[in-house]
C-alpha atoms as a PDB file:
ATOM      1  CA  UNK A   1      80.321  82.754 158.864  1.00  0.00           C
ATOM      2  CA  UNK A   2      82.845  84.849 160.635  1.00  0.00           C
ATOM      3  CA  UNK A   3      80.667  87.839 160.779  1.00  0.00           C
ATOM      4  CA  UNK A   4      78.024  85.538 162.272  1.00  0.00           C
ATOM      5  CA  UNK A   5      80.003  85.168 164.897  1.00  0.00           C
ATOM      6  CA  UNK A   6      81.302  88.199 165.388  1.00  0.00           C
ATOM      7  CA  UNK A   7      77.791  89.672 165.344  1.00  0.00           C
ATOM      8  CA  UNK A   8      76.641  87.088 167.984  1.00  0.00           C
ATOM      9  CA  UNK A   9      79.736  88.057 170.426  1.00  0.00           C
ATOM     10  CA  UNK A  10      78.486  91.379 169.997  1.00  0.00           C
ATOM     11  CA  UNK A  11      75.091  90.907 170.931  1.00  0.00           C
ATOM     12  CA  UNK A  12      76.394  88.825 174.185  1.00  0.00           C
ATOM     13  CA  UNK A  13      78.192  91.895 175.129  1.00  0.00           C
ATOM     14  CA  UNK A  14      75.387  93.914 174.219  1.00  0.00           C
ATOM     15  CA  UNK A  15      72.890  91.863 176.790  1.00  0.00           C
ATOM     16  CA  UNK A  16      75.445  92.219 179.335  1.00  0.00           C
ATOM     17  CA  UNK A  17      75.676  95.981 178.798  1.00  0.00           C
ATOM     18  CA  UNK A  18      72.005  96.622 179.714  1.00  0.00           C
ATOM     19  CA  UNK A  19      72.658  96.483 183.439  1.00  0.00           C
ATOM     20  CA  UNK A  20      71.753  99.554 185.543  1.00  0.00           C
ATOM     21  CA  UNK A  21      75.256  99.539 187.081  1.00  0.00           C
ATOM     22  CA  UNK A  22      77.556 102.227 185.479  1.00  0.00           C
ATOM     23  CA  UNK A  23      80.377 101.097 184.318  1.00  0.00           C
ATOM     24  CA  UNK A  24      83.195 102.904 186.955  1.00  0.00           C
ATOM     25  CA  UNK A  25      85.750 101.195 188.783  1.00  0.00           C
ATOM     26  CA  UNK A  26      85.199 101.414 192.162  1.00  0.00           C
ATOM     27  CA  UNK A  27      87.483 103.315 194.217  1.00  0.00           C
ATOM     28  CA  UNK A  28      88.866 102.620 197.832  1.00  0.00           C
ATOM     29  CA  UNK A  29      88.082  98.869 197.056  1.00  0.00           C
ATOM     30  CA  UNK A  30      91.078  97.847 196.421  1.00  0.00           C
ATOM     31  CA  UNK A  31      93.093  94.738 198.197  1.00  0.00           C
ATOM     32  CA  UNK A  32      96.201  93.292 198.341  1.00  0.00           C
ATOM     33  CA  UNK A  33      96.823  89.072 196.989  1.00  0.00           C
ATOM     34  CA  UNK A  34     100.198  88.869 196.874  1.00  0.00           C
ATOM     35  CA  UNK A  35     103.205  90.459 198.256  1.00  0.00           C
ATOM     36  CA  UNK A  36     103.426  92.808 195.201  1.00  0.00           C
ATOM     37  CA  UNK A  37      99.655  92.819 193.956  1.00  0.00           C
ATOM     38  CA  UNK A  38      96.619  94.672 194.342  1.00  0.00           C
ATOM     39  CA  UNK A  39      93.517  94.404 192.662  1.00  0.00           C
ATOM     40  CA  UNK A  40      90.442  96.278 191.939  1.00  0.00           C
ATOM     41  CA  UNK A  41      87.612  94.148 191.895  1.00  0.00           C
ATOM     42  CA  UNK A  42      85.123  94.402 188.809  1.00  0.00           C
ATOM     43  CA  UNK A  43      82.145  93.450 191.616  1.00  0.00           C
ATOM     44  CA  UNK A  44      80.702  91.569 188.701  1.00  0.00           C
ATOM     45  CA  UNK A  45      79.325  94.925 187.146  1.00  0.00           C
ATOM     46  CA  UNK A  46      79.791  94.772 183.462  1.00  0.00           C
ATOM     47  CA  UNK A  47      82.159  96.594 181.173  1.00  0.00           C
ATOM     48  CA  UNK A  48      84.143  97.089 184.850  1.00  0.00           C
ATOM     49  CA  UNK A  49      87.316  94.787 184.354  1.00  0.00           C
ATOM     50  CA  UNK A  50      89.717  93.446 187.126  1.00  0.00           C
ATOM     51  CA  UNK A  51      91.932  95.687 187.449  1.00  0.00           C
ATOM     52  CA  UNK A  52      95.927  94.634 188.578  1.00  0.00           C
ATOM     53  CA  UNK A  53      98.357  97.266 190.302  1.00  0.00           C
ATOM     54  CA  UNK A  54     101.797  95.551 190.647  1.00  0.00           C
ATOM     55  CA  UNK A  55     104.497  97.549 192.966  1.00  0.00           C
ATOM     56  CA  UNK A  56     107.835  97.329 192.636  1.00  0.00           C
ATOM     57  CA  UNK A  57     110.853  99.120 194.165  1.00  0.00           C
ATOM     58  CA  UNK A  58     110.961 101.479 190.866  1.00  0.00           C
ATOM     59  CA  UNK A  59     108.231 101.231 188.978  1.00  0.00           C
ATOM     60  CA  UNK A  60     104.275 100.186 189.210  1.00  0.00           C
ATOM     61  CA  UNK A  61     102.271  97.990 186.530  1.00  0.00           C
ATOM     62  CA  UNK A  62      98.881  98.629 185.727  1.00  0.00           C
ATOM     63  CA  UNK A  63      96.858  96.362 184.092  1.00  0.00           C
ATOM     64  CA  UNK A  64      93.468  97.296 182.337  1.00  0.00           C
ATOM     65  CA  UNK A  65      92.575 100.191 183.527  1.00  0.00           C
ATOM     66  CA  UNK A  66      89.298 100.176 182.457  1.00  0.00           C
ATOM     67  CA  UNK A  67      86.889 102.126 180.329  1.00  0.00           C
ATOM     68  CA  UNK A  68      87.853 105.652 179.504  1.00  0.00           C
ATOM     69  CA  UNK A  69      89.196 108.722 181.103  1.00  0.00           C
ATOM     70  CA  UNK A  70      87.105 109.232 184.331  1.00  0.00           C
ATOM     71  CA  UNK A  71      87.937 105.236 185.303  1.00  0.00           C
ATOM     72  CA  UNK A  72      91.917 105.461 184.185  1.00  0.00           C
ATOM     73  CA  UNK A  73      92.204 108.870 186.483  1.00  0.00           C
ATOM     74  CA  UNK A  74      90.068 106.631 189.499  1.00  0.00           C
ATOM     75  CA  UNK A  75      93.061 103.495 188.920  1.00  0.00           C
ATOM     76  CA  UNK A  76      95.264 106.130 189.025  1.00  0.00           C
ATOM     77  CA  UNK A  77      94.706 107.485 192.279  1.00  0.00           C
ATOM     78  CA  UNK A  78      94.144 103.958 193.512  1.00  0.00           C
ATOM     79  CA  UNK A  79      97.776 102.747 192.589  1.00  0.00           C
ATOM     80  CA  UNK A  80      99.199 106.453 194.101  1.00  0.00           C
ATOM     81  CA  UNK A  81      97.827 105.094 197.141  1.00  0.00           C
ATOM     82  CA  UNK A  82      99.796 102.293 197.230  1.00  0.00           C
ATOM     83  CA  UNK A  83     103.447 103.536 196.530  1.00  0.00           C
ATOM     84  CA  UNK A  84     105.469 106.622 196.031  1.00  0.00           C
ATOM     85  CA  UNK A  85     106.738 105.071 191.806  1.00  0.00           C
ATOM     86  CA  UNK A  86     106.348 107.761 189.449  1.00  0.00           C
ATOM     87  CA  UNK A  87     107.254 105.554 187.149  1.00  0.00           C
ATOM     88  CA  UNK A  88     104.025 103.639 185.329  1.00  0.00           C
ATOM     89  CA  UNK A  89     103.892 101.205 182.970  1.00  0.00           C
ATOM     90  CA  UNK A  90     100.623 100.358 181.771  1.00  0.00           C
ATOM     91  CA  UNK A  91      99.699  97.161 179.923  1.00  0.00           C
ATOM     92  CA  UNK A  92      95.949  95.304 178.471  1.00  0.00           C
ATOM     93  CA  UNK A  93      95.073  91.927 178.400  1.00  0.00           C
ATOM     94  CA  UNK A  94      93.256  92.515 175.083  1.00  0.00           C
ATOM     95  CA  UNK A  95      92.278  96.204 172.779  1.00  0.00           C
ATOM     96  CA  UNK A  96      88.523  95.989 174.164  1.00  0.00           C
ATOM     97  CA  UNK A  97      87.662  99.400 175.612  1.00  0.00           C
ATOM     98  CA  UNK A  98      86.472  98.268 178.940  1.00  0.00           C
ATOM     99  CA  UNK A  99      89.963  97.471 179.316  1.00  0.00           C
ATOM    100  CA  UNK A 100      92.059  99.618 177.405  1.00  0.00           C
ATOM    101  CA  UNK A 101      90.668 103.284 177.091  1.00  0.00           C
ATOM    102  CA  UNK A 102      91.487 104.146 180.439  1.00  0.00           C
ATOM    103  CA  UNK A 103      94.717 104.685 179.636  1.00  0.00           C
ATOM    104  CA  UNK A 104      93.146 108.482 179.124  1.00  0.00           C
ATOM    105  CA  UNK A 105      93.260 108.609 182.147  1.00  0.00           C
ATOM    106  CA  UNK A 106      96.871 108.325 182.954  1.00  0.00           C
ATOM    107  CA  UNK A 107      99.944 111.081 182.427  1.00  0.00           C
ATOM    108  CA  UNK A 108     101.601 111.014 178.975  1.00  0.00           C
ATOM    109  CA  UNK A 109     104.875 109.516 181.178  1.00  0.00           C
ATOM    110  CA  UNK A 110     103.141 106.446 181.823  1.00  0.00           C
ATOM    111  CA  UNK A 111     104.355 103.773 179.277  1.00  0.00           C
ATOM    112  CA  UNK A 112     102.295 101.588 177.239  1.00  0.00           C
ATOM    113  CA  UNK A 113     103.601  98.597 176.372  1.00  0.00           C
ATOM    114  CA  UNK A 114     101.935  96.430 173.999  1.00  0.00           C
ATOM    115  CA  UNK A 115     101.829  93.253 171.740  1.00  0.00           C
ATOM    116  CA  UNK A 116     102.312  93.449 168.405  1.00  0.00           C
ATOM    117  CA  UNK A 117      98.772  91.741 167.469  1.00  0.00           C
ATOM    118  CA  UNK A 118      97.355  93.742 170.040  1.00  0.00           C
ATOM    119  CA  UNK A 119      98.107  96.790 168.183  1.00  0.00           C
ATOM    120  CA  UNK A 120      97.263  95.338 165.332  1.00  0.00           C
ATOM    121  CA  UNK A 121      93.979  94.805 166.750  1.00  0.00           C
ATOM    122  CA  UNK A 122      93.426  98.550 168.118  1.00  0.00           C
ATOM    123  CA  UNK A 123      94.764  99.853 164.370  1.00  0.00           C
ATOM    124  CA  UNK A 124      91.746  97.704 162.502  1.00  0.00           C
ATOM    125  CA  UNK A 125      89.255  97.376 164.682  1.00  0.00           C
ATOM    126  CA  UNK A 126      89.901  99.203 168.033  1.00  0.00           C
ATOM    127  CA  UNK A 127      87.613 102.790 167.159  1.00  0.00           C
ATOM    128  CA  UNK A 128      85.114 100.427 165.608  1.00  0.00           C
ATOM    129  CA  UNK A 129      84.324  98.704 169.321  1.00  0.00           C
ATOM    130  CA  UNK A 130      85.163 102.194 171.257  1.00  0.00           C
ATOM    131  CA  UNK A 131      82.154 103.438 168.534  1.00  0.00           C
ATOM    132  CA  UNK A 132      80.083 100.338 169.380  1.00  0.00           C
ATOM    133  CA  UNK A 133      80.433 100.653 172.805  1.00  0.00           C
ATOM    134  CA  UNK A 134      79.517 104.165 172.656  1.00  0.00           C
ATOM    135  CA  UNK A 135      76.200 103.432 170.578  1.00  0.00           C
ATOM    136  CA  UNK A 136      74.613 100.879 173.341  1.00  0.00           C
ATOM    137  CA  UNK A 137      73.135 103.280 176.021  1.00  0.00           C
ATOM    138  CA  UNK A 138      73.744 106.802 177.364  1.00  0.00           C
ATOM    139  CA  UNK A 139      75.971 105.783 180.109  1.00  0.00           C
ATOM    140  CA  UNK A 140      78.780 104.002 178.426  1.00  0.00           C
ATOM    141  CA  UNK A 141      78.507 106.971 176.161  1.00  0.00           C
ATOM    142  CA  UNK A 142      79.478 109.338 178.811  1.00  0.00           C
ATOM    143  CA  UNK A 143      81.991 106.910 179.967  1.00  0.00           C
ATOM    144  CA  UNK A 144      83.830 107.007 177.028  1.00  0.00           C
ATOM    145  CA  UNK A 145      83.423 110.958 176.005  1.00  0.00           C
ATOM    146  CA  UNK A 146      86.523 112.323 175.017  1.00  0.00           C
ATOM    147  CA  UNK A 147      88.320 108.855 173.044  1.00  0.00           C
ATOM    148  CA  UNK A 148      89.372 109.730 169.509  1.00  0.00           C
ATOM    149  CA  UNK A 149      91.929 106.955 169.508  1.00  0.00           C
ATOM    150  CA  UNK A 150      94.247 104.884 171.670  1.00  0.00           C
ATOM    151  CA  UNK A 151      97.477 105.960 173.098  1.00  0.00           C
ATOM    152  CA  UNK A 152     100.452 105.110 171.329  1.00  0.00           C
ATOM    153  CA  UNK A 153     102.396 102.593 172.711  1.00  0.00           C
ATOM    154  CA  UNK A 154     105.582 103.531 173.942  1.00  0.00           C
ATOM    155  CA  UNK A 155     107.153  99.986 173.167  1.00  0.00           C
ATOM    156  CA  UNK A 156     105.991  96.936 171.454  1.00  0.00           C
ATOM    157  CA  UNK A 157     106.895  93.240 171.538  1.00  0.00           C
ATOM    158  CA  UNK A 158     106.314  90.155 169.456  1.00  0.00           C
ATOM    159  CA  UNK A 159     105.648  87.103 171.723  1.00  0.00           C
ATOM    160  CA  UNK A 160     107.001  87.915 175.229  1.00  0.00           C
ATOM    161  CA  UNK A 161     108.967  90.925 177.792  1.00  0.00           C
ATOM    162  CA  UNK A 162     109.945  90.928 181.038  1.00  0.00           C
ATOM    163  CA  UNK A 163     109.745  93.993 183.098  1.00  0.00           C
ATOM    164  CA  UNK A 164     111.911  94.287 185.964  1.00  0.00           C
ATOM    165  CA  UNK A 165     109.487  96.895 188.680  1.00  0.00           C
ATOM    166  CA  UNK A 166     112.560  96.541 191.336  1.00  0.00           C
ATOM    167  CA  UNK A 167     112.279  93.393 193.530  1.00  0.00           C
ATOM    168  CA  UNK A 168     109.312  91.543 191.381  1.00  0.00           C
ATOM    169  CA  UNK A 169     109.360  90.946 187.607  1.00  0.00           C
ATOM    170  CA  UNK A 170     106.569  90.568 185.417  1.00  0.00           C
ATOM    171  CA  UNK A 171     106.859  88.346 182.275  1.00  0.00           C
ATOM    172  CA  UNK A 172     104.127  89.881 179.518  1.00  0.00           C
ATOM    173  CA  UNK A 173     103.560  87.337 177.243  1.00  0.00           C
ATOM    174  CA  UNK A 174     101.309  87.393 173.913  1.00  0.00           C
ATOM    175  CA  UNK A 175      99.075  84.280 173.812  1.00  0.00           C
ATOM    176  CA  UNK A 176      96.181  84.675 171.156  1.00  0.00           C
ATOM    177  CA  UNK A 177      94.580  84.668 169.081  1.00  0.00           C
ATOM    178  CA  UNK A 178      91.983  82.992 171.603  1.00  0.00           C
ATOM    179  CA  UNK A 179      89.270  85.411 173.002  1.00  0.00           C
ATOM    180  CA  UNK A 180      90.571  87.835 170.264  1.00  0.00           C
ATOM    181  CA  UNK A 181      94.036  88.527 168.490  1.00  0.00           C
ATOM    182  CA  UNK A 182      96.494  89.697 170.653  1.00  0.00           C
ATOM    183  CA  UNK A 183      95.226  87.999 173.705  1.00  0.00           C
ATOM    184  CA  UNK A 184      97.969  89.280 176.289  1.00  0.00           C
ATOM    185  CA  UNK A 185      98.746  87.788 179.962  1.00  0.00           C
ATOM    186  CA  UNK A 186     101.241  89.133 182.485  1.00  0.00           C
ATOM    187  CA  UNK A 187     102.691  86.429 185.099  1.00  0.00           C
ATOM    188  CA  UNK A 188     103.952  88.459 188.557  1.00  0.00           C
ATOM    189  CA  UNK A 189     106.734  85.606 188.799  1.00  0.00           C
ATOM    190  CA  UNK A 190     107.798  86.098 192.868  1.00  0.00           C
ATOM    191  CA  UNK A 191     104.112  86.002 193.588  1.00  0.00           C
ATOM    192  CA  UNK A 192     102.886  83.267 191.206  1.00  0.00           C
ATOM    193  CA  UNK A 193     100.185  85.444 190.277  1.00  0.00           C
ATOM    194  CA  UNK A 194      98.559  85.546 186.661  1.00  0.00           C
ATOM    195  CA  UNK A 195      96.708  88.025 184.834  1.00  0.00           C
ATOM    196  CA  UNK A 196      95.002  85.963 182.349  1.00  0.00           C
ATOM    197  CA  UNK A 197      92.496  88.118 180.202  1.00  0.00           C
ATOM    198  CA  UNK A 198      89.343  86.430 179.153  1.00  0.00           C
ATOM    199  CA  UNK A 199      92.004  83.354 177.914  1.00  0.00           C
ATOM    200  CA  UNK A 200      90.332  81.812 181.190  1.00  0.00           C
ATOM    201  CA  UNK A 201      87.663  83.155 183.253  1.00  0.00           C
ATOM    202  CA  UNK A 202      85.550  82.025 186.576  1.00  0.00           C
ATOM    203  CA  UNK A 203      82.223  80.844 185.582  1.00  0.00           C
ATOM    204  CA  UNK A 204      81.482  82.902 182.256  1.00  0.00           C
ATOM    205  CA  UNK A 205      81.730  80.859 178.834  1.00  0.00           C
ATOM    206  CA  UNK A 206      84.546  82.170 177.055  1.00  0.00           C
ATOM    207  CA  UNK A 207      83.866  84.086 174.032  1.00  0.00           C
ATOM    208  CA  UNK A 208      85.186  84.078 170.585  1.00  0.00           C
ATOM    209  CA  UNK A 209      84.921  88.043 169.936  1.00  0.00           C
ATOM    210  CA  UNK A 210      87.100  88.695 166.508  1.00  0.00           C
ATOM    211  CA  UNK A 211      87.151  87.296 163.647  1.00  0.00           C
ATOM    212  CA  UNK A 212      90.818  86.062 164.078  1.00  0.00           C
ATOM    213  CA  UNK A 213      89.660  83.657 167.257  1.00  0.00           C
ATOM    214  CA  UNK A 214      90.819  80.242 167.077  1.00  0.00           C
ATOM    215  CA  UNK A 215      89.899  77.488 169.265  1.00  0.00           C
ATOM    216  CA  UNK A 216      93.323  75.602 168.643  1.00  0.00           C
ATOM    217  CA  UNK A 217      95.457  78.527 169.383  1.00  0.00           C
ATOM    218  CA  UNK A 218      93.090  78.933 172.441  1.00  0.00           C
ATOM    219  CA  UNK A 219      93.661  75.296 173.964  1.00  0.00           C
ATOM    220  CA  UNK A 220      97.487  76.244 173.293  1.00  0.00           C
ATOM    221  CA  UNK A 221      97.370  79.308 175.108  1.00  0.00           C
ATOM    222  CA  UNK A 222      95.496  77.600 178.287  1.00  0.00           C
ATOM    223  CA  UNK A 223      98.220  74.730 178.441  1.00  0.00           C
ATOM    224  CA  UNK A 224     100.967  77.556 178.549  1.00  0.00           C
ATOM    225  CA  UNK A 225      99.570  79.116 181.013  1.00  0.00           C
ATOM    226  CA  UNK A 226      99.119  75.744 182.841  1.00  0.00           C
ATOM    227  CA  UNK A 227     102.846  75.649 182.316  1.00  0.00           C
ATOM    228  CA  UNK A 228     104.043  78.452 184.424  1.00  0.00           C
ATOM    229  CA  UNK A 229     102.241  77.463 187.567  1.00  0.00           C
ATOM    230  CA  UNK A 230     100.368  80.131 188.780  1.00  0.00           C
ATOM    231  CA  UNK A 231      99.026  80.086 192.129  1.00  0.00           C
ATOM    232  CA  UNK A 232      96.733  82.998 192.055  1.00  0.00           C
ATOM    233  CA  UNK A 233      94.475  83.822 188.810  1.00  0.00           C
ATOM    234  CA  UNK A 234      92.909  87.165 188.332  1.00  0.00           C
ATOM    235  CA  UNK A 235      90.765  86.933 185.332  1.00  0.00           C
ATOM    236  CA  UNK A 236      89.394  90.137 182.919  1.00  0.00           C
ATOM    237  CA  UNK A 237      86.236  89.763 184.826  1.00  0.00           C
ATOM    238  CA  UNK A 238      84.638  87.473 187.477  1.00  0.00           C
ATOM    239  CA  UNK A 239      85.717  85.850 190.995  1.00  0.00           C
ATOM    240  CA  UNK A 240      89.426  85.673 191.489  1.00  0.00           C
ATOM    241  CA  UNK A 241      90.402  82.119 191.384  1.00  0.00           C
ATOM    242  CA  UNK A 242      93.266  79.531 191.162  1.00  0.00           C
ATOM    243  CA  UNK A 243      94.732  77.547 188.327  1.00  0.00           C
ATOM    244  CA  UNK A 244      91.879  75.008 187.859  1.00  0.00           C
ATOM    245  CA  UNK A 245      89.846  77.641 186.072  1.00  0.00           C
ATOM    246  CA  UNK A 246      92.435  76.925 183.632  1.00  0.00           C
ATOM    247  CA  UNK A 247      92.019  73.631 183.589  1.00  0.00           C
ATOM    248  CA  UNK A 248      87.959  73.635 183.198  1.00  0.00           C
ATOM    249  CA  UNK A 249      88.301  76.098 180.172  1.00  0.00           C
ATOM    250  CA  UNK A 250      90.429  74.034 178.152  1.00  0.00           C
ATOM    251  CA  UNK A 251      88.286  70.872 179.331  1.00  0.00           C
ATOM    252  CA  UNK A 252      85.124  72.860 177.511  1.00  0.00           C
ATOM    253  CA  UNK A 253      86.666  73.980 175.015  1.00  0.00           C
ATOM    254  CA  UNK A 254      88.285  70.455 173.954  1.00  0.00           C
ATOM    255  CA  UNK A 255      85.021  68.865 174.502  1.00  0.00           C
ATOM    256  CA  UNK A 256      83.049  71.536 172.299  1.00  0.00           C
ATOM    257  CA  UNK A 257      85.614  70.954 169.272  1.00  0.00           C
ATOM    258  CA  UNK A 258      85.321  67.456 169.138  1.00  0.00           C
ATOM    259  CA  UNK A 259      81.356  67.634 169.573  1.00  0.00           C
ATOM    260  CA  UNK A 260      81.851  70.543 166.722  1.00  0.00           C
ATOM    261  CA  UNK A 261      84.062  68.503 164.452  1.00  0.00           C
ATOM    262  CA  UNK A 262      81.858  65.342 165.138  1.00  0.00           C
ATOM    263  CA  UNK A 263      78.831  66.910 163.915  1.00  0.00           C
ATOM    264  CA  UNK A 264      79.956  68.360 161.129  1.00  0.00           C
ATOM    265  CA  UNK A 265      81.840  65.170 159.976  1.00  0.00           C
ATOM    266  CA  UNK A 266      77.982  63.739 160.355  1.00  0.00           C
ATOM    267  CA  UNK A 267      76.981  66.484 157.113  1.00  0.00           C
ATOM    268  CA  UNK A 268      75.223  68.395 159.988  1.00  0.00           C
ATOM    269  CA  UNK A 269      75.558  72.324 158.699  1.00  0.00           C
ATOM    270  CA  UNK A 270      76.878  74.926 160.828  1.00  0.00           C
ATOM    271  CA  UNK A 271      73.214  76.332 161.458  1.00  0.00           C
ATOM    272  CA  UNK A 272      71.999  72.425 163.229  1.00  0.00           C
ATOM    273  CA  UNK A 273      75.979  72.291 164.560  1.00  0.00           C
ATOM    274  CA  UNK A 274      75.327  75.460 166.602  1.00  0.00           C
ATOM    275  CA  UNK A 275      71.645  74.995 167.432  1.00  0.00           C
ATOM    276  CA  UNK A 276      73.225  71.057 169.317  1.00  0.00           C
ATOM    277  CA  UNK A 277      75.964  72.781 171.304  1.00  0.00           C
ATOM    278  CA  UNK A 278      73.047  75.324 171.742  1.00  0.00           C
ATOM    279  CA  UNK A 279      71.159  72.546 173.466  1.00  0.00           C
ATOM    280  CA  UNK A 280      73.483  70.366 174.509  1.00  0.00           C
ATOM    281  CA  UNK A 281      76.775  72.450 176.409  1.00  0.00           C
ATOM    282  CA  UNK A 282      75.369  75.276 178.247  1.00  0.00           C
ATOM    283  CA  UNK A 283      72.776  72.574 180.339  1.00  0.00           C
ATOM    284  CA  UNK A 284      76.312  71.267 181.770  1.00  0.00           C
ATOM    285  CA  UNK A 285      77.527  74.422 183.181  1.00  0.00           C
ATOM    286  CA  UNK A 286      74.043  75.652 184.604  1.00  0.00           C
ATOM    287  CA  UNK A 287      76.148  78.150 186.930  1.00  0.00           C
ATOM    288  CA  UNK A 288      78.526  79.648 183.679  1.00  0.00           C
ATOM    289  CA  UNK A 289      77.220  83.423 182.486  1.00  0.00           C
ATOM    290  CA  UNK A 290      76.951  84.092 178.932  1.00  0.00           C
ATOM    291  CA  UNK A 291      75.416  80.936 177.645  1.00  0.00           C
ATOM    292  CA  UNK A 292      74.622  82.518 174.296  1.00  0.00           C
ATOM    293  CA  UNK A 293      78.418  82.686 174.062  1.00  0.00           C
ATOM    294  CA  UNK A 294      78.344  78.735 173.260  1.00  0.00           C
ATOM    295  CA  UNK A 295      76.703  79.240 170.192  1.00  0.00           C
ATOM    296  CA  UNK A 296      79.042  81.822 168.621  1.00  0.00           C
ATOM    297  CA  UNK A 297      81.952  79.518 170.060  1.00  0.00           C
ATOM    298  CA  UNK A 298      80.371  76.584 167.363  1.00  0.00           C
ATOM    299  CA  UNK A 299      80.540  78.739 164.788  1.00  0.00           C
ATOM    300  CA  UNK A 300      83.964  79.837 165.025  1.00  0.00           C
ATOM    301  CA  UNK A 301      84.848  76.104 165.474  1.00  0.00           C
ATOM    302  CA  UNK A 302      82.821  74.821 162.500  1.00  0.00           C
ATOM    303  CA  UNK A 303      84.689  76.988 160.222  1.00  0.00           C
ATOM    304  CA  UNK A 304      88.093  76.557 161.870  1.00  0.00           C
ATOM    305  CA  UNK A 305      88.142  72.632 161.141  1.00  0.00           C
ATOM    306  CA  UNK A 306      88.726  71.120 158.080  1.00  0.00           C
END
């Protein structure tokens, strides 16, 4: 069942992948949403993530820096552009490579700082995505020549940190698992601006991509972030956006478990389970991307209840 799932996450990202777009961050796009943030806007061009630059007095935060050298040197030069730090910190939302290879790109000084699940994520299954990334056309190939392995994080953390940048802190604060183990977001607290992964997106059905995805960790996640009351959102991917996107994730996702758990307590299998939500969910959010992702979201939730 779970590598049912996991197989139908990939093939979502594999549909997605099949744009002519190549996957670069685009440079000289960047713009400023807060006194201390700047982001680089995916354009809605897959395997591109959002990426976050936060400036501080002393040091700058960079926040998936995309896929591979060639788009971790382009952030680079981006966030140069914006102060005079040389002191980098460099932090993921999750161990996907469209978010976390760039770090390639960056000088061995720059600091990775990273979860404790994350890593545990990159050190089981991190060269296994990079590989299957690789594998789905010649462009993402080329995108990620050159990645043996992830950088070694220069500190890790169990549930949450604080970095002090010099006038603006950051709280980084593991989550998961939700979208996939070490589901990571990073709150810019004088700015009220949140970094929230694919924990809660704009428009795109949230997808259960590992094995260790859970829908009830998931909902927990979504009401913590609720909690710190953020008034800017930028998600991994998708239209920037305020808090209610929280608020409509964890509205589908409670709705799909209890139309999960009631069909299943009906004696319905998990086959007729995900072919209903298949039916049923993604007809109520006509305007959400990744519809297909609904049915792998069942069959995570099928197996998760009892």
């Amino acid at each position: 069942m779970r590598y049912v799932v996991f197989l139908l996450c990939i093939l979502s990202f594999h549909a997605a992948a099949q744009s002519p777009a190549p996957p670069v961050v685009k440079e000289g796009n960047t713009f400023k949403i807060s006194q201390h943030v700047y982001v680089i806007p995916d354009e809605l061009v897959p395997m591109v993530p959002n990426v976050g630059i936060v400036v501080g007095t002393k040091a700058t935060l960079v926040v998936d820096p995309g896929m591979g050298r060639r788009n971790g040197e382009a952030v680079l030069r981006e966030a140069k552009k914006l102060s005079r730090n040389t002191e980098f910190y460099i932090v993921n939302t999750h161990f996907h490579p469209e978010h976390a290879t760039g770090e390639a790109g960056f000088p061995p000084e720059a600091k990775v700082i990273r979860a404790a699940a994350q890593q545990q994520d990159i050190e089981e299954m991190g060269m296994q995505w990079v590989k299957n990334f690789a594998s789905r056309s010649l462009v993402i190939a080329e995108t990620l020549q050159g990645i043996t392995g992830f950088r070694k994080p220069a500190e890790v953390f169990e549930k949450e940190k604080t970095l002090d940048l010099g006038g603006v802190r950051v709280r980084l604060l593991r989550l998961g698992p939700g979208h996939t183990r070490g589901d990571t977001v990073f709150f810019v607290e004088q700015d009220r601006v949140l970094f929230s992964g694919d924990l809660a997106m704009s428009r795109i059905f949230p997808a259960f991509a590992t094995p260790q995805s859970r829908v009830a960790s998931w909902i927990a996640s979504l009401d913590a972030m609720e909690g710190l009351g953020a008034q800017r959102l930028v998600p991994a991917h998708g239209e920037l956006a305020d808090a209610a996107i929280i608020v409509r994730y964890r509205d589908y996702l409670t709705a799909l478990r209890s139309r999960v758990g009631e069909l299943k307590r009906s004696g319905k299998s998990a086959d007729e389970t995900a072919e209903a939500v298949r039916a049923e969910f993604p007809p109520k959010y006509p305007d959400w991307a990744q519809p297909l992702r609904a049915v792998a979201a069942a069959n995570a939730i099928y197996a998760e209840l009892q």
